[in-house]
N, C-alpha and C. Protein backbone atom coordinates (compact mmCIF):
# COMPACT_ATOMS: atom_id res chain seq x y z
N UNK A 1 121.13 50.80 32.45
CA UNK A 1 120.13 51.53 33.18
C UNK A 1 119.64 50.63 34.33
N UNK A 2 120.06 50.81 35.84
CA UNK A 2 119.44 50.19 36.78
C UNK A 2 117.99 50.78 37.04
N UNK A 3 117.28 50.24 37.32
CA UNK A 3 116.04 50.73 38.12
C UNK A 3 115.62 50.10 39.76
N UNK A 4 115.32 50.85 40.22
CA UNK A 4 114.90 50.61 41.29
C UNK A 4 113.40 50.77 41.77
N UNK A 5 113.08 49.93 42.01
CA UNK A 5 111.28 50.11 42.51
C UNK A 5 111.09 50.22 44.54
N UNK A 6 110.31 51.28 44.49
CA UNK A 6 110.43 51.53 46.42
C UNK A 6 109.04 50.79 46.58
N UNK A 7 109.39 50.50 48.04
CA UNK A 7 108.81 49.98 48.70
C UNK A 7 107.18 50.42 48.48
N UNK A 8 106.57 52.15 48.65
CA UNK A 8 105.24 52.41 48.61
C UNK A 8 104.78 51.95 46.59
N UNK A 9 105.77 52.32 45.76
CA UNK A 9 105.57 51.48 44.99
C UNK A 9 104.63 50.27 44.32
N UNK A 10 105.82 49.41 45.12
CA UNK A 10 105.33 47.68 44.85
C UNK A 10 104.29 47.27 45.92
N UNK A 11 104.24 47.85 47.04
CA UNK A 11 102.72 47.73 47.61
C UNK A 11 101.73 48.26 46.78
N UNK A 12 101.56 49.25 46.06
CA UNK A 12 100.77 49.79 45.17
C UNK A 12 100.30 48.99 44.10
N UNK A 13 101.59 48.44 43.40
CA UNK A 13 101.43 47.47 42.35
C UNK A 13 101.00 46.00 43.14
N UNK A 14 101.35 45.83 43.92
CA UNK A 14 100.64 44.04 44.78
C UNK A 14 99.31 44.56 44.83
N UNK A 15 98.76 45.63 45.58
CA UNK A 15 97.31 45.59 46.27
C UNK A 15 97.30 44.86 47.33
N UNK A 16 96.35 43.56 47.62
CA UNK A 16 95.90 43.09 48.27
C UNK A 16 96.16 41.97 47.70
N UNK A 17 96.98 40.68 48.88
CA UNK A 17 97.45 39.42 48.76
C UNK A 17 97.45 38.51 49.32
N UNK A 18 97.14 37.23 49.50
CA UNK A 18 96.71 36.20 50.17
C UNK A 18 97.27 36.37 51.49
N UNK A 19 97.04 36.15 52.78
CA UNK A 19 97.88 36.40 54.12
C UNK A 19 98.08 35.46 54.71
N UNK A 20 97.55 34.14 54.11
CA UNK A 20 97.91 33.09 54.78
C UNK A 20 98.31 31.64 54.04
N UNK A 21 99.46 31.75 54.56
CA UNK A 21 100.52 32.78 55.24
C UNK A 21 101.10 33.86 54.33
N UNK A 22 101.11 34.59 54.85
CA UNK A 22 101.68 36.42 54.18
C UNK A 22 102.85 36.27 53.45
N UNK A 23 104.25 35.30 53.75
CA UNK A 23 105.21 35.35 52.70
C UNK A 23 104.75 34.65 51.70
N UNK A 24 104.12 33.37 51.59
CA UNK A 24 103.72 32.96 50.24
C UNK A 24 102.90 33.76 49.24
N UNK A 25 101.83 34.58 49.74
CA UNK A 25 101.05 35.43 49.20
C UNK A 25 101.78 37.06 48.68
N UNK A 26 102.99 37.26 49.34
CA UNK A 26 103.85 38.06 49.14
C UNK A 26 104.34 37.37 47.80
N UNK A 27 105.09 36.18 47.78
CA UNK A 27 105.82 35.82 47.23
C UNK A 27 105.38 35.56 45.73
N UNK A 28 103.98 35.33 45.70
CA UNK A 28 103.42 34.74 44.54
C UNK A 28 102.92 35.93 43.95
N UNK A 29 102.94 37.04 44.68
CA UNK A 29 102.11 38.41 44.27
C UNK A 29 103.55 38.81 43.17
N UNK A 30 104.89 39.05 43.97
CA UNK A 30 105.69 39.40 42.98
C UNK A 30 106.44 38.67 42.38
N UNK A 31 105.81 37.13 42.29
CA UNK A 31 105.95 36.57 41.06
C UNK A 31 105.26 37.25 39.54
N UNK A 32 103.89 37.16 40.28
CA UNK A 32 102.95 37.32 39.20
C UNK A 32 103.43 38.65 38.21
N UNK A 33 103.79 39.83 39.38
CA UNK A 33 104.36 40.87 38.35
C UNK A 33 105.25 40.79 37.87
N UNK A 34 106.63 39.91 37.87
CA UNK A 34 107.58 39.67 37.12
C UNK A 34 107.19 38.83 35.76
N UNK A 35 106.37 38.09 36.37
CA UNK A 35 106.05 37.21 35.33
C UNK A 35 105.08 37.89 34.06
N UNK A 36 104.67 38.75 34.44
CA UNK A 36 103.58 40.17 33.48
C UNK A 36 104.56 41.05 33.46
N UNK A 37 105.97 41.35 33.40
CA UNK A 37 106.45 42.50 33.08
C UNK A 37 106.52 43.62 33.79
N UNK A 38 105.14 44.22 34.91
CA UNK A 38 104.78 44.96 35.27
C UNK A 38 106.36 45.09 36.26
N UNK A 39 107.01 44.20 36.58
CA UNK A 39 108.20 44.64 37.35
C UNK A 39 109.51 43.74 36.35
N UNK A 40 110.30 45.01 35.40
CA UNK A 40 110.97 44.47 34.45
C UNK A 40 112.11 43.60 35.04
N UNK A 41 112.64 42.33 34.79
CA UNK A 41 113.72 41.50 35.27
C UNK A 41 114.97 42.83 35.31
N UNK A 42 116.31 42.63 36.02
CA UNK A 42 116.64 43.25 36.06
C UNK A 42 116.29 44.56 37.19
N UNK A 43 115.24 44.52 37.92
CA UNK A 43 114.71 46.00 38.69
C UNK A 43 115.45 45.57 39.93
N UNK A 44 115.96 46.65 40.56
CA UNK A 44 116.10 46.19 41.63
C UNK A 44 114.92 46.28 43.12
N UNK A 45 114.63 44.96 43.48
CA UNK A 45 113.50 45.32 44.64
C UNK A 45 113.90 45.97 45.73
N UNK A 46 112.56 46.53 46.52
CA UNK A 46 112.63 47.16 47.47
C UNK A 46 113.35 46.67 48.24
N UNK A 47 114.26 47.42 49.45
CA UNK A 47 115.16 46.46 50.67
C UNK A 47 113.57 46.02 51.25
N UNK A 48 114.21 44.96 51.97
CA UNK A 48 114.00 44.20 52.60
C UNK A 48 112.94 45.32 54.12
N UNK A 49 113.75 46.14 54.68
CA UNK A 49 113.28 47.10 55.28
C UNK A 49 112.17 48.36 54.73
N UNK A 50 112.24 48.71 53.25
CA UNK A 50 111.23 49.49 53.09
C UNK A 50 110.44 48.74 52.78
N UNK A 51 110.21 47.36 51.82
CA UNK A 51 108.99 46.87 52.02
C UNK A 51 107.78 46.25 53.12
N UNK A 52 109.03 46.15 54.30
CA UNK A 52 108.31 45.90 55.31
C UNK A 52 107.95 47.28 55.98
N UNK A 53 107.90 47.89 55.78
CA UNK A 53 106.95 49.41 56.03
C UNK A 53 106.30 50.12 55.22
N UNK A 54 106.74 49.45 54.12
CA UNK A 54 105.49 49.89 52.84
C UNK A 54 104.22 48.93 53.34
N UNK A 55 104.75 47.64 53.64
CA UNK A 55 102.98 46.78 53.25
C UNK A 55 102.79 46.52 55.03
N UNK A 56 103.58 47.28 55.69
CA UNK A 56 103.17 46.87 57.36
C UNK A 56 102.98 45.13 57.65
N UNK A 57 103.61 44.86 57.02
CA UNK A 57 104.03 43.17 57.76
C UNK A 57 105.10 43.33 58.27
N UNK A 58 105.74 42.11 58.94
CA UNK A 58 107.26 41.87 59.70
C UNK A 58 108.05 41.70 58.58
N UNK A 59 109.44 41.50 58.92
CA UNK A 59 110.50 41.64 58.40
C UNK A 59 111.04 40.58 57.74
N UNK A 60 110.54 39.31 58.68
CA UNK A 60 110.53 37.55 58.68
C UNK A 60 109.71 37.53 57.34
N UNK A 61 108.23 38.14 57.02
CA UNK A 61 107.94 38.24 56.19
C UNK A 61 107.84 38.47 54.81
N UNK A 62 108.86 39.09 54.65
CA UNK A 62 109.39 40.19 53.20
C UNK A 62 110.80 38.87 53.21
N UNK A 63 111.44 38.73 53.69
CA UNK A 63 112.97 37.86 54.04
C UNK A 63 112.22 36.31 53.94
N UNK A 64 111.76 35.91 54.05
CA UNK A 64 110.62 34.64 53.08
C UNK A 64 110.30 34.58 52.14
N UNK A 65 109.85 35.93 52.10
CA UNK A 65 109.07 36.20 50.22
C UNK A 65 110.19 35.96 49.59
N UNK A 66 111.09 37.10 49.81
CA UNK A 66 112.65 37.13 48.78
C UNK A 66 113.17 35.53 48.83
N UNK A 67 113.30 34.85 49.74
CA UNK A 67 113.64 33.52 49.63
C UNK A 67 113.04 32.51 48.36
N UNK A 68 112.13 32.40 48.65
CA UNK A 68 111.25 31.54 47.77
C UNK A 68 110.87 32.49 46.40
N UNK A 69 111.30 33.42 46.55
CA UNK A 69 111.32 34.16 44.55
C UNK A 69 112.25 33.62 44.68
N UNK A 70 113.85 33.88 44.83
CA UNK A 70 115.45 33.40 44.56
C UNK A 70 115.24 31.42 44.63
N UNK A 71 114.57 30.85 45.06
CA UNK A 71 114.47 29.61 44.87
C UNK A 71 113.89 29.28 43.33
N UNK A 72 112.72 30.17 43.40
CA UNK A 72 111.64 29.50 41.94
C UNK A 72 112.58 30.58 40.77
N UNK A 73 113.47 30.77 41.18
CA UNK A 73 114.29 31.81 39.83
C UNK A 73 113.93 33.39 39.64
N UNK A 74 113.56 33.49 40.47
CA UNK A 74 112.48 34.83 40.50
C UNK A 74 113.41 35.70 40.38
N UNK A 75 114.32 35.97 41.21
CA UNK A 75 115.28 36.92 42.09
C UNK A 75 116.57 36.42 41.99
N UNK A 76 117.38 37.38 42.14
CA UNK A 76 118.71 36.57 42.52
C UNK A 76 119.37 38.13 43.45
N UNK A 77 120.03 37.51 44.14
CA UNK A 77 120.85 38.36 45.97
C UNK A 77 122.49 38.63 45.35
N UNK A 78 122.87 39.74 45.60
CA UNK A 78 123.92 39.99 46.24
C UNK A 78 124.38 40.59 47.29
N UNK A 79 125.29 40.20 48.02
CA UNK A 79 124.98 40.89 49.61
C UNK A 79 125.68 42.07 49.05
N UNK A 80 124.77 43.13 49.62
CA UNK A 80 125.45 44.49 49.63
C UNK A 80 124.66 45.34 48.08
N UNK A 81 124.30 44.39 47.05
CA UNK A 81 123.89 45.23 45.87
C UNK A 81 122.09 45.02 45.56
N UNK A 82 121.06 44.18 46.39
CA UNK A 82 120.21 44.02 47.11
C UNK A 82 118.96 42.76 45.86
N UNK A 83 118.22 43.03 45.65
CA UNK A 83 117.92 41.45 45.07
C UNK A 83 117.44 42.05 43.92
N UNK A 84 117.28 41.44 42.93
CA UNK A 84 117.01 41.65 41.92
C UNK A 84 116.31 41.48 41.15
N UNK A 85 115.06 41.45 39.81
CA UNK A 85 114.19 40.56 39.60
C UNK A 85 114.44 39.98 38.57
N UNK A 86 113.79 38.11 38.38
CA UNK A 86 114.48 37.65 37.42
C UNK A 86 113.87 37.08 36.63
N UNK A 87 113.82 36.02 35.75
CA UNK A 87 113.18 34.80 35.39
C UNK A 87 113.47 33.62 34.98
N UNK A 88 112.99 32.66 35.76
CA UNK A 88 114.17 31.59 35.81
C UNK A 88 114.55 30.56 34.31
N UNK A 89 115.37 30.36 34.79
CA UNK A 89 115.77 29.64 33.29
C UNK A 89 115.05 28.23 33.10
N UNK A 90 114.83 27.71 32.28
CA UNK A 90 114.44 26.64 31.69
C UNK A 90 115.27 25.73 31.86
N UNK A 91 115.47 24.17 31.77
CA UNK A 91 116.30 23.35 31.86
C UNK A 91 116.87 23.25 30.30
N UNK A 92 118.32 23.01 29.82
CA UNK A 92 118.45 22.78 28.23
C UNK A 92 118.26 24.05 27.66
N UNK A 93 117.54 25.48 27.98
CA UNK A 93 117.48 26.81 27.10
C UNK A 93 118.35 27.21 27.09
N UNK A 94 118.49 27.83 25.95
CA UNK A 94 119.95 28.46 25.70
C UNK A 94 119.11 30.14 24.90
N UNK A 95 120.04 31.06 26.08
CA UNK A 95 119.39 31.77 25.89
C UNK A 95 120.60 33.48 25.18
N UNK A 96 121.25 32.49 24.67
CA UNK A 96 122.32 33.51 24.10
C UNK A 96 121.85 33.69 22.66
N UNK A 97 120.85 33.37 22.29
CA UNK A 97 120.12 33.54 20.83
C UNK A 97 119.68 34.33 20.66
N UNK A 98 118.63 34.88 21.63
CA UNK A 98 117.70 35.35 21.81
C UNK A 98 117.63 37.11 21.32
N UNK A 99 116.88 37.23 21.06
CA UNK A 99 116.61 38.84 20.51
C UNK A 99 116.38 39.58 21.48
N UNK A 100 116.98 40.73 22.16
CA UNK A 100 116.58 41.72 23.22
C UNK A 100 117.34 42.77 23.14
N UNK A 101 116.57 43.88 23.24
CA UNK A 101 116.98 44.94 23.68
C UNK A 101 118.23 45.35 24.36
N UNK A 102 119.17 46.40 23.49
CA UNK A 102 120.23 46.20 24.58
C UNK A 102 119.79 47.44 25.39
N UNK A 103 120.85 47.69 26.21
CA UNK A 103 120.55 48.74 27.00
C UNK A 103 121.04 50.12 26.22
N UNK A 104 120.24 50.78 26.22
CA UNK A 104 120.36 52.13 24.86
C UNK A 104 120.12 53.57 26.41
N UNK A 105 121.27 54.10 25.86
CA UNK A 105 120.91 55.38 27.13
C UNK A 105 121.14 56.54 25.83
N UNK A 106 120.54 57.69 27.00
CA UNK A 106 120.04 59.27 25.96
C UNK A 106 118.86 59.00 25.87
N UNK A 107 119.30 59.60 24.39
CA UNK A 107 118.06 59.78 23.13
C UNK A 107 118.27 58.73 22.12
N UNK A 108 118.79 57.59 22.29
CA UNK A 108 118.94 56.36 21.55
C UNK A 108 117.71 55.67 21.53
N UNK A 109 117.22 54.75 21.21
CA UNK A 109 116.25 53.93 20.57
C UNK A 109 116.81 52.75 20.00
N UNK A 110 116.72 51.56 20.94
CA UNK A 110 117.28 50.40 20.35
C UNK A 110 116.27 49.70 19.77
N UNK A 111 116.16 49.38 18.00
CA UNK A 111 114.95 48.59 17.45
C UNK A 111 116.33 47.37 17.02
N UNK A 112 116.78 46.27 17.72
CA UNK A 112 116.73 45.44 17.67
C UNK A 112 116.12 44.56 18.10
N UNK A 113 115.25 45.06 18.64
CA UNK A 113 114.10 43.82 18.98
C UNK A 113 112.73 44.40 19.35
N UNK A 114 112.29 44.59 18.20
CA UNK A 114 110.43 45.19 18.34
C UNK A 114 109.37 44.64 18.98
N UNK A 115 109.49 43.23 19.67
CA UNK A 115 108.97 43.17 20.74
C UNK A 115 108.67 43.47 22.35
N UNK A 116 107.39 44.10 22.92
CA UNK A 116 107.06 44.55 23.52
C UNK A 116 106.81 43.45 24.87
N UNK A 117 107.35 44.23 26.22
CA UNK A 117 106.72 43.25 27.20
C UNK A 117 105.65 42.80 26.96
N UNK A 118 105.40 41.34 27.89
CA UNK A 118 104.09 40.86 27.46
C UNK A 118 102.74 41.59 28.54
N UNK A 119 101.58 41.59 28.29
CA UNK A 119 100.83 42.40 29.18
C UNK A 119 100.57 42.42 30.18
N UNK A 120 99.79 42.49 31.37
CA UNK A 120 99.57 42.76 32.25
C UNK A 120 98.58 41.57 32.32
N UNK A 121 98.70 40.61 33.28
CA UNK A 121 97.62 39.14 33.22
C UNK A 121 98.05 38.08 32.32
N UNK A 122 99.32 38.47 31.00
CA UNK A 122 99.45 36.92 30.31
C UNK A 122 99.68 35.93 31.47
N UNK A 123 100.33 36.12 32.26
CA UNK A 123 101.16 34.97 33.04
C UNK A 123 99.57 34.43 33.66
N UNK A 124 98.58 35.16 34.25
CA UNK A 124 97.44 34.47 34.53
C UNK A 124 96.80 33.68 33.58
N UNK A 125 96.24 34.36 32.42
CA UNK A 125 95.99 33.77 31.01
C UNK A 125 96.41 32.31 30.53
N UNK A 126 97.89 32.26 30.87
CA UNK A 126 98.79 31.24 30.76
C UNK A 126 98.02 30.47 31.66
N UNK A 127 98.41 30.59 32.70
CA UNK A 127 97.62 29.38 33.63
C UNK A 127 96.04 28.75 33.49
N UNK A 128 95.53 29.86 33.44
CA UNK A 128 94.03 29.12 33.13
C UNK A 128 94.19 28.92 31.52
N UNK A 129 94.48 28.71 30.73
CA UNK A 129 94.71 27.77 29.81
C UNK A 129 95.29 26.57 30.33
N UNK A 130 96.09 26.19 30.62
CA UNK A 130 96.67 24.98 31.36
C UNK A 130 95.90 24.18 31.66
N UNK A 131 95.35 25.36 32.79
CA UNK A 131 94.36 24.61 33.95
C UNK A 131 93.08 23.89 33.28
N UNK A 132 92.89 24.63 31.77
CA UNK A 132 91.54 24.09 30.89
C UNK A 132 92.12 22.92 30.12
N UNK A 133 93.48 22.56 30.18
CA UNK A 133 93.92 21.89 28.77
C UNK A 133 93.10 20.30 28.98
N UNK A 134 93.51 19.87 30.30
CA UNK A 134 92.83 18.58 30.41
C UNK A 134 92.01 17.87 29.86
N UNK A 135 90.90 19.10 29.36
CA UNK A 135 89.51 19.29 28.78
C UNK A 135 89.76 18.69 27.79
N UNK A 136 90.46 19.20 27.21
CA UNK A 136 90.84 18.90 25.31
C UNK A 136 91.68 17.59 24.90
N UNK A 137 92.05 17.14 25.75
CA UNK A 137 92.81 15.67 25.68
C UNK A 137 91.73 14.12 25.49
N UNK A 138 90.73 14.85 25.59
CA UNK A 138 90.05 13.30 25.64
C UNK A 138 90.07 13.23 24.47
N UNK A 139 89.96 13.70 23.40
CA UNK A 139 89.82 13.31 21.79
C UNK A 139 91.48 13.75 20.91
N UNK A 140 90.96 13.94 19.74
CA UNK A 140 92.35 14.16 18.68
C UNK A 140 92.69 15.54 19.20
N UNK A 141 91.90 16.52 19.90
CA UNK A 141 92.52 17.41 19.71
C UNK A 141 92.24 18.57 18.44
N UNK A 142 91.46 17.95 17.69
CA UNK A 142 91.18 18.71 16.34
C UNK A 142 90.08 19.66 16.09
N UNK A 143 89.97 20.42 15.92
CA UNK A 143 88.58 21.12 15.87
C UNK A 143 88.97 22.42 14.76
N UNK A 144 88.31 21.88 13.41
CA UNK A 144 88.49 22.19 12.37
C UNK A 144 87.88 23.40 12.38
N UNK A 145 86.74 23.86 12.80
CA UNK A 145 85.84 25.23 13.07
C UNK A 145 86.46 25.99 14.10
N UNK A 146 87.06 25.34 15.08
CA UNK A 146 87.76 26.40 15.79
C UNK A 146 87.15 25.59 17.42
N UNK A 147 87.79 26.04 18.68
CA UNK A 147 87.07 25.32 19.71
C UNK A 147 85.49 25.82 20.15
N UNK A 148 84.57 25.60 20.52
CA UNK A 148 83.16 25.73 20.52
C UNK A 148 83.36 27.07 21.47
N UNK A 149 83.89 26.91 22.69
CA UNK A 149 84.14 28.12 23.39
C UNK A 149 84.21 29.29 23.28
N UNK A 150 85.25 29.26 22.68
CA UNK A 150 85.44 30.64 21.76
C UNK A 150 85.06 30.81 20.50
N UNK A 151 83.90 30.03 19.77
CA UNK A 151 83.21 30.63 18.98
C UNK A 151 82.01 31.25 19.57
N UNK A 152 81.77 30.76 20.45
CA UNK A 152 80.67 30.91 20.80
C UNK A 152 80.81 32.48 22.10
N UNK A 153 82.08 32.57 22.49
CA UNK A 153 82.78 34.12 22.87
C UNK A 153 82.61 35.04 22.00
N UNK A 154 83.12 34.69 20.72
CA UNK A 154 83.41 35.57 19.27
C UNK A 154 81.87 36.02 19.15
N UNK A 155 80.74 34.87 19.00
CA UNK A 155 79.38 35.30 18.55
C UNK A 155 78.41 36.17 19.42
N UNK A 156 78.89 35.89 20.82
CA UNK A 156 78.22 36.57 21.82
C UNK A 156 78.97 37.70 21.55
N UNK A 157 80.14 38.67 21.66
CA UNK A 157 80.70 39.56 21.46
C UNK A 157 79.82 40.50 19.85
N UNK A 158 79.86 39.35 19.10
CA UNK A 158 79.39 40.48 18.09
C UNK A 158 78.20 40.75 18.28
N UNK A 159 77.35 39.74 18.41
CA UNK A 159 75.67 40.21 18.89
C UNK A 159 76.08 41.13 19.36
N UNK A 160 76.45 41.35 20.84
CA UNK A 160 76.53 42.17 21.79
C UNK A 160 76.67 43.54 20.83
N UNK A 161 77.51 43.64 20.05
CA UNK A 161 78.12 44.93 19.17
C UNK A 161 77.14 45.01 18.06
N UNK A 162 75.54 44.65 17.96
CA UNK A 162 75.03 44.64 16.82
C UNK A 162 74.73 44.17 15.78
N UNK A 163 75.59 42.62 15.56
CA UNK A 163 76.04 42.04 14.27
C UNK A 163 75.38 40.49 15.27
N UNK A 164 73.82 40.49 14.79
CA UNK A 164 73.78 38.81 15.43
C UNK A 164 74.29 38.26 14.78
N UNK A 165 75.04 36.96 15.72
CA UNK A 165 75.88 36.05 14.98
C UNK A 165 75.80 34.92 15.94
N UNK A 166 76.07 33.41 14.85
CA UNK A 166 75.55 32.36 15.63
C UNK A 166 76.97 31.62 15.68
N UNK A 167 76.90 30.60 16.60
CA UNK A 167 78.43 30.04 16.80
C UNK A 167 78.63 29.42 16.17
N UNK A 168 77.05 28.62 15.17
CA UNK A 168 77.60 27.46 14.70
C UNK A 168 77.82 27.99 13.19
N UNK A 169 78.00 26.94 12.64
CA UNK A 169 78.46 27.04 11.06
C UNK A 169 77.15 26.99 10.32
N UNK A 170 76.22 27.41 9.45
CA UNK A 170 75.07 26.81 8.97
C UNK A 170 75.26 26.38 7.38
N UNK A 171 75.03 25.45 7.23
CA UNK A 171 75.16 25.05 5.53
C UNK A 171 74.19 25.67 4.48
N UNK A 172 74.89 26.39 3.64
CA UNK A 172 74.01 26.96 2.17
C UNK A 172 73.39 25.70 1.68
């Protein structure tokens, strides 16, 4: 099953994206949705020409973006069968193990692999974890109650829902 995503499309799904400069902000926009699923590996992207009249930038523009996805693994080109979306491989992964979906056409239903794309924002999620990990390195690392943060998320959430609740632990 090929798919193809048009140009008014994936402007739809980008929104609004950094412009300076416009191919990087292009480029990182449809990272982000490959990287969330929202544009399944395998799709084929818009030409080169309808996206540049879907999002009204130049042509230099969209032909940059596609560059630097096909660099960071994003994409990969064939001349004539148009780019594609990807995700790049890991160094050492071996990815002939792996559990996936084959391609099932009709009324077929392939449950060899009951996992679901991942959602919409993990790939952000991912990063600001990262971006917090630093935090957690100054000590062992251990936090037997759980990290203070998110207890203290968990307790505000239930208050919020009725159920006061305190972050900390209190001893009987």
């Amino acid at each position: 099953m090929n798919r193809t995503l048009s140009g008014p499309r994936t402007a739809t799904l980008l929104g609004d994206f950094p412009s300076s400069p416009a191919y990087r902000g292009l480029a990182e926009g449809l990272q982000r949705l490959i990287d969330d699923g929202r544009i399944p590996v395998g799709t084929r992207l818009p030409s080169e020409r309808d996206l540049t009249a879907a999002l009204g930038v130049s042509r230099t523009t969209v032909t940059r973006a596609y560059q630097l996805l096909r660099e960071a693994g994003y994409a990969s080109a064939r001349q004539g069968s148009g780019t594609l979306a990807a995700l790049p491989v890991a160094r050492g992964h071996r990815g002939d193990h792996l559990l996936t979906p084959a391609e099932a056409g009709g009324d077929h239903l392939d449950l060899t692999c009951a996992a679901t794309d991942a959602p919409a924002g993990m790939s952000a999620a991912y990063k600001a974890a990262v971006a917090d990990l630093p935090s957690y390195l100054g000590g062992n690392g251990y936090f037997p109650s759980g990290l203070p943060a998110l207890r203290e998320a968990l307790a505000a959430r239930f208050t919020a829902r009725g159920l006061p609740t305190s972050p900390c632990r209190r001893s009987s």
